[in-house]
PDB file of N, CA and C in Angstrom:
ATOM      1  N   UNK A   1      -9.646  -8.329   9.744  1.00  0.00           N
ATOM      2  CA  UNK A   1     -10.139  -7.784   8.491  1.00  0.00           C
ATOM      3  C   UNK A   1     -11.645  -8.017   8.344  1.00  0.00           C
ATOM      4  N   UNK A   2     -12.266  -9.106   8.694  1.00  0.00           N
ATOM      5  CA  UNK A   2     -13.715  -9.327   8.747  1.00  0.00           C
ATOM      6  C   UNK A   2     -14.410  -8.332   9.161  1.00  0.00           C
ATOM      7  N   UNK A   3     -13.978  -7.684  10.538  1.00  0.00           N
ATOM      8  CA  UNK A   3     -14.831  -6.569  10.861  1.00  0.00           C
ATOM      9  C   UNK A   3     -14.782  -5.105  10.233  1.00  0.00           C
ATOM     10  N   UNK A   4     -13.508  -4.764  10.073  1.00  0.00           N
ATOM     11  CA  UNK A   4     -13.443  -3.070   9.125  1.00  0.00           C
ATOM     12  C   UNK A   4     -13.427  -3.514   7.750  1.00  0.00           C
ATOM     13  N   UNK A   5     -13.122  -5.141   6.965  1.00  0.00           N
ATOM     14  CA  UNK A   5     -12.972  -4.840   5.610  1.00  0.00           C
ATOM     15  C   UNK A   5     -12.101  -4.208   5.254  1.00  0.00           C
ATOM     16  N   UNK A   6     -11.425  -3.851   5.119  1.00  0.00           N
ATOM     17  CA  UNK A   6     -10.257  -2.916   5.182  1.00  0.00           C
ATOM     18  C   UNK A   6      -9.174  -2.981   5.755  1.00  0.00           C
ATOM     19  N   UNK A   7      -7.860  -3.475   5.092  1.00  0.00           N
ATOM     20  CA  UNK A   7      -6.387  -3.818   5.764  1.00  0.00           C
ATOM     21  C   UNK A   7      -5.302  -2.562   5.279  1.00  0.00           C
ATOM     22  N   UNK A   8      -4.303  -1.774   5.977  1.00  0.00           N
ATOM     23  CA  UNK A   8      -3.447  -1.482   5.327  1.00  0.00           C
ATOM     24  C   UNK A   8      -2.138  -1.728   5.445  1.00  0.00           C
ATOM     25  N   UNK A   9      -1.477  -1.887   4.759  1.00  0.00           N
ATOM     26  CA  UNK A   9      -0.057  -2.358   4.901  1.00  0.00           C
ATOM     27  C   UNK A   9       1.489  -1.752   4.459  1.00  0.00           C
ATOM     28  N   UNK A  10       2.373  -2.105   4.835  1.00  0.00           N
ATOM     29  CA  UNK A  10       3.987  -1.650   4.022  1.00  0.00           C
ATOM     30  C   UNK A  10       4.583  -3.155   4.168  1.00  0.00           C
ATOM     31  N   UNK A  11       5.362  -3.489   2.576  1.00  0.00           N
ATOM     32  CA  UNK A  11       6.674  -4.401   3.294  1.00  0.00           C
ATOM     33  C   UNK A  11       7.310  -4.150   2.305  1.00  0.00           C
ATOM     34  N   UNK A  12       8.394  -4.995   2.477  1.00  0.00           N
ATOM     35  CA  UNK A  12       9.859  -5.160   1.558  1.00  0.00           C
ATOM     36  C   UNK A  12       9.801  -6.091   0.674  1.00  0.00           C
ATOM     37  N   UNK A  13      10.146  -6.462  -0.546  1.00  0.00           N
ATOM     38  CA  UNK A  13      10.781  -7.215  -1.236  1.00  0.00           C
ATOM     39  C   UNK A  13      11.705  -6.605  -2.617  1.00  0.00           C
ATOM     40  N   UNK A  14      13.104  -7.389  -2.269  1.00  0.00           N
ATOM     41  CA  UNK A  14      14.195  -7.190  -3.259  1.00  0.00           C
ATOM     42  C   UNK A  14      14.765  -5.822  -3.156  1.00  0.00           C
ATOM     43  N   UNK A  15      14.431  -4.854  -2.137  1.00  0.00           N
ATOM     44  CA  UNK A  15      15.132  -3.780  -1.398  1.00  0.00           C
ATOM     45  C   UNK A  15      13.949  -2.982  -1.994  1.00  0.00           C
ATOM     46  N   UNK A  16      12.994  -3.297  -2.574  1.00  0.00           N
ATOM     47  CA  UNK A  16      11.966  -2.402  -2.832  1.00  0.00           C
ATOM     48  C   UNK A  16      11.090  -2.446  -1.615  1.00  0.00           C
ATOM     49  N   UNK A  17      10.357  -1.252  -1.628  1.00  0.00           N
ATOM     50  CA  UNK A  17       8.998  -1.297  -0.462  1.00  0.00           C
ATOM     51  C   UNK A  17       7.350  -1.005  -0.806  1.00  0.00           C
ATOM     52  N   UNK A  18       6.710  -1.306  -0.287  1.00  0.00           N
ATOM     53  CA  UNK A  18       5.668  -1.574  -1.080  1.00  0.00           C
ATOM     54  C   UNK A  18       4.402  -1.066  -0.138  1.00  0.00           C
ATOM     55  N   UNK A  19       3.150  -0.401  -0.327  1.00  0.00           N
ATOM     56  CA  UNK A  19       2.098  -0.258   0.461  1.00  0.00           C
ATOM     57  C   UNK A  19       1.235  -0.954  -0.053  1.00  0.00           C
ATOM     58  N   UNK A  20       0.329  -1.193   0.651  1.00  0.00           N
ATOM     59  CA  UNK A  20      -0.784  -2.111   0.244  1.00  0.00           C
ATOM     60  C   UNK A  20      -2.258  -1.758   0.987  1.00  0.00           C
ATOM     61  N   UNK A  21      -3.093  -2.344   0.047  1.00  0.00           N
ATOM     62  CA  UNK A  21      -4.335  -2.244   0.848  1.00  0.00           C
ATOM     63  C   UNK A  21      -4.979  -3.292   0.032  1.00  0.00           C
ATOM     64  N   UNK A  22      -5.762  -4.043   1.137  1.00  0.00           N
ATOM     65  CA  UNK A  22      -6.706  -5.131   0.938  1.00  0.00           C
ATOM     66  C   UNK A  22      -8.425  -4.754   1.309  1.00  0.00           C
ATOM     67  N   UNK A  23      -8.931  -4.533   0.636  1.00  0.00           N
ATOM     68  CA  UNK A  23     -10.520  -4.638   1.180  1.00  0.00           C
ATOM     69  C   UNK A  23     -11.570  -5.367   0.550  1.00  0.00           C
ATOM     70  N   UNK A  24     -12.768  -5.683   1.496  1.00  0.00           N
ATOM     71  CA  UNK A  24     -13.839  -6.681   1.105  1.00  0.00           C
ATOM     72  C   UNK A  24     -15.315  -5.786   0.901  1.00  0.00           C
ATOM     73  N   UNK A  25     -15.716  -5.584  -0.436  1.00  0.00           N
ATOM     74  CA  UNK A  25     -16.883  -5.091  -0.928  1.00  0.00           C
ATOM     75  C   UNK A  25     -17.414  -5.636  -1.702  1.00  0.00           C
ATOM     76  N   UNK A  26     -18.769  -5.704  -1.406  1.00  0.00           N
ATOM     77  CA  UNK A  26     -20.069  -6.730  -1.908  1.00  0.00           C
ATOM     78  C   UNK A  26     -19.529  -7.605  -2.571  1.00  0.00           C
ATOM     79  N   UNK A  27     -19.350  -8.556  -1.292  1.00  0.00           N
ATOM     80  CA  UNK A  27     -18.924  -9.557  -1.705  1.00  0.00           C
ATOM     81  C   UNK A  27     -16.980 -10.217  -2.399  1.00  0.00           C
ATOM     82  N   UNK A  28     -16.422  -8.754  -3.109  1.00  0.00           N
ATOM     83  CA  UNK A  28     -15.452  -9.489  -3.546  1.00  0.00           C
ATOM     84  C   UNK A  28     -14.334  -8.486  -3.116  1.00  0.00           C
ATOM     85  N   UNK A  29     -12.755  -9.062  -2.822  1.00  0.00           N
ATOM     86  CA  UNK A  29     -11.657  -8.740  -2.582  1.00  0.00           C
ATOM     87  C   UNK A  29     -11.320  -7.373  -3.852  1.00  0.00           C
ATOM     88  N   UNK A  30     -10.575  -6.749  -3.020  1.00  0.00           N
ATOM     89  CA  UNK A  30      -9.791  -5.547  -4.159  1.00  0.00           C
ATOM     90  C   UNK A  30      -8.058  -5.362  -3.223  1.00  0.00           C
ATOM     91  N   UNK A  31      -7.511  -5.428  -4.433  1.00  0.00           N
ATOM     92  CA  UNK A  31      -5.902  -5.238  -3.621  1.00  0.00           C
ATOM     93  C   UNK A  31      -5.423  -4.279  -4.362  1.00  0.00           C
ATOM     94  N   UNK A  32      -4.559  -3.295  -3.924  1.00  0.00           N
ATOM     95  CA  UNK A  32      -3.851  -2.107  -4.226  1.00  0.00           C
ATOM     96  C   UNK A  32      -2.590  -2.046  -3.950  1.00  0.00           C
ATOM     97  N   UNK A  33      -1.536  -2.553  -4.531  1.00  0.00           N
ATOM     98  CA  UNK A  33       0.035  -2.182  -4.114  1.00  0.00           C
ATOM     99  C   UNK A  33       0.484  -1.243  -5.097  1.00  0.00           C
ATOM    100  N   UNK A  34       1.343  -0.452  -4.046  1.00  0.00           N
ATOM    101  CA  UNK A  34       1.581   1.211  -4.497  1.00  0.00           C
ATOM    102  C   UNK A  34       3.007   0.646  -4.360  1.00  0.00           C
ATOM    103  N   UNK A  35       4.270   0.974  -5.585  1.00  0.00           N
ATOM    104  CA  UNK A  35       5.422   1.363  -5.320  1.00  0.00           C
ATOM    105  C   UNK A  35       5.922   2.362  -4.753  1.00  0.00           C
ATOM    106  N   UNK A  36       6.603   2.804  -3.349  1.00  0.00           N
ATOM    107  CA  UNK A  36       7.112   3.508  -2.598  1.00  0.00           C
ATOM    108  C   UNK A  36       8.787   3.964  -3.540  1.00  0.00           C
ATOM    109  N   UNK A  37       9.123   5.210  -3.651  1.00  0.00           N
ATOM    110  CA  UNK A  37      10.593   5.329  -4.247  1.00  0.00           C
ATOM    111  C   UNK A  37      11.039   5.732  -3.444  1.00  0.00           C
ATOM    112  N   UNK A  38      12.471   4.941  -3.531  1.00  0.00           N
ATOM    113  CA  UNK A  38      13.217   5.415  -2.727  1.00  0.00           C
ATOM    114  C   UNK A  38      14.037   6.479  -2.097  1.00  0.00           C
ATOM    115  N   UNK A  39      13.873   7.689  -3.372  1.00  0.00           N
ATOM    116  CA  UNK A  39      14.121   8.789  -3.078  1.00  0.00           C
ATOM    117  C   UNK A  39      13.098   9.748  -2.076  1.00  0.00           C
ATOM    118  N   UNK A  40      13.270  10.223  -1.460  1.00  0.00           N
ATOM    119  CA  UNK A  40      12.544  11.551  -1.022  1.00  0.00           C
ATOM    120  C   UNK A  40      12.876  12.480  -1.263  1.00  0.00           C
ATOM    121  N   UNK A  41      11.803  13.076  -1.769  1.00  0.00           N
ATOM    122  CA  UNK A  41      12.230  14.753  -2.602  1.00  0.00           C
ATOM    123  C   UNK A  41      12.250  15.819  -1.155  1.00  0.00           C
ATOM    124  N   UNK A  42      12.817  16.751  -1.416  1.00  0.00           N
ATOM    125  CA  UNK A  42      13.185  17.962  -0.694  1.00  0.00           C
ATOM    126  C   UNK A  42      11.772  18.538  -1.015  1.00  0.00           C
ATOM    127  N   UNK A  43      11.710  19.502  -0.249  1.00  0.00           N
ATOM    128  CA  UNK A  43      10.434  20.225  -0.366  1.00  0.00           C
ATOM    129  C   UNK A  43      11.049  21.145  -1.770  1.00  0.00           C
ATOM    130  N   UNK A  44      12.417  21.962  -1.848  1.00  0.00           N
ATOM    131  CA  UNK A  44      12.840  22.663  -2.891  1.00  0.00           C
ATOM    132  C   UNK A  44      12.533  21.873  -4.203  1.00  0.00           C
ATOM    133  N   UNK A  45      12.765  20.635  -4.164  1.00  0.00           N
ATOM    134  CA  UNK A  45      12.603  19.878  -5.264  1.00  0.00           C
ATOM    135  C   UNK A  45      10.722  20.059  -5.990  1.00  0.00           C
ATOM    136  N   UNK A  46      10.044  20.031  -4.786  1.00  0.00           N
ATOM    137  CA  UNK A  46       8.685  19.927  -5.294  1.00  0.00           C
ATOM    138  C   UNK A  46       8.039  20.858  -5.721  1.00  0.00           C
TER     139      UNK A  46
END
């Protein structure tokens, strides 16, 4: 992470899943976790 600043991620907890992103700008941390649902829509659906 030191060199791009910039991490991205997926994991699990409690059967939920989760994306993430970690990055380092001037100086200070920023974190982003996105809830993933568990459904996937059909393209008809969208």
């Amino acid at each position: 992470m030191e060199e791009a600043k910039n991490l991205d991620f997926s994991f699990s907890h409690d059967e939920r899943r989760f994306r993430c992103n970690i990055s380092y700008q001037m100086g200070h941390y920023m974190v982003v976790l996105r809830l993933l649902t568990a459904n996937i829509p059909d393209i008809e659906e969208l």
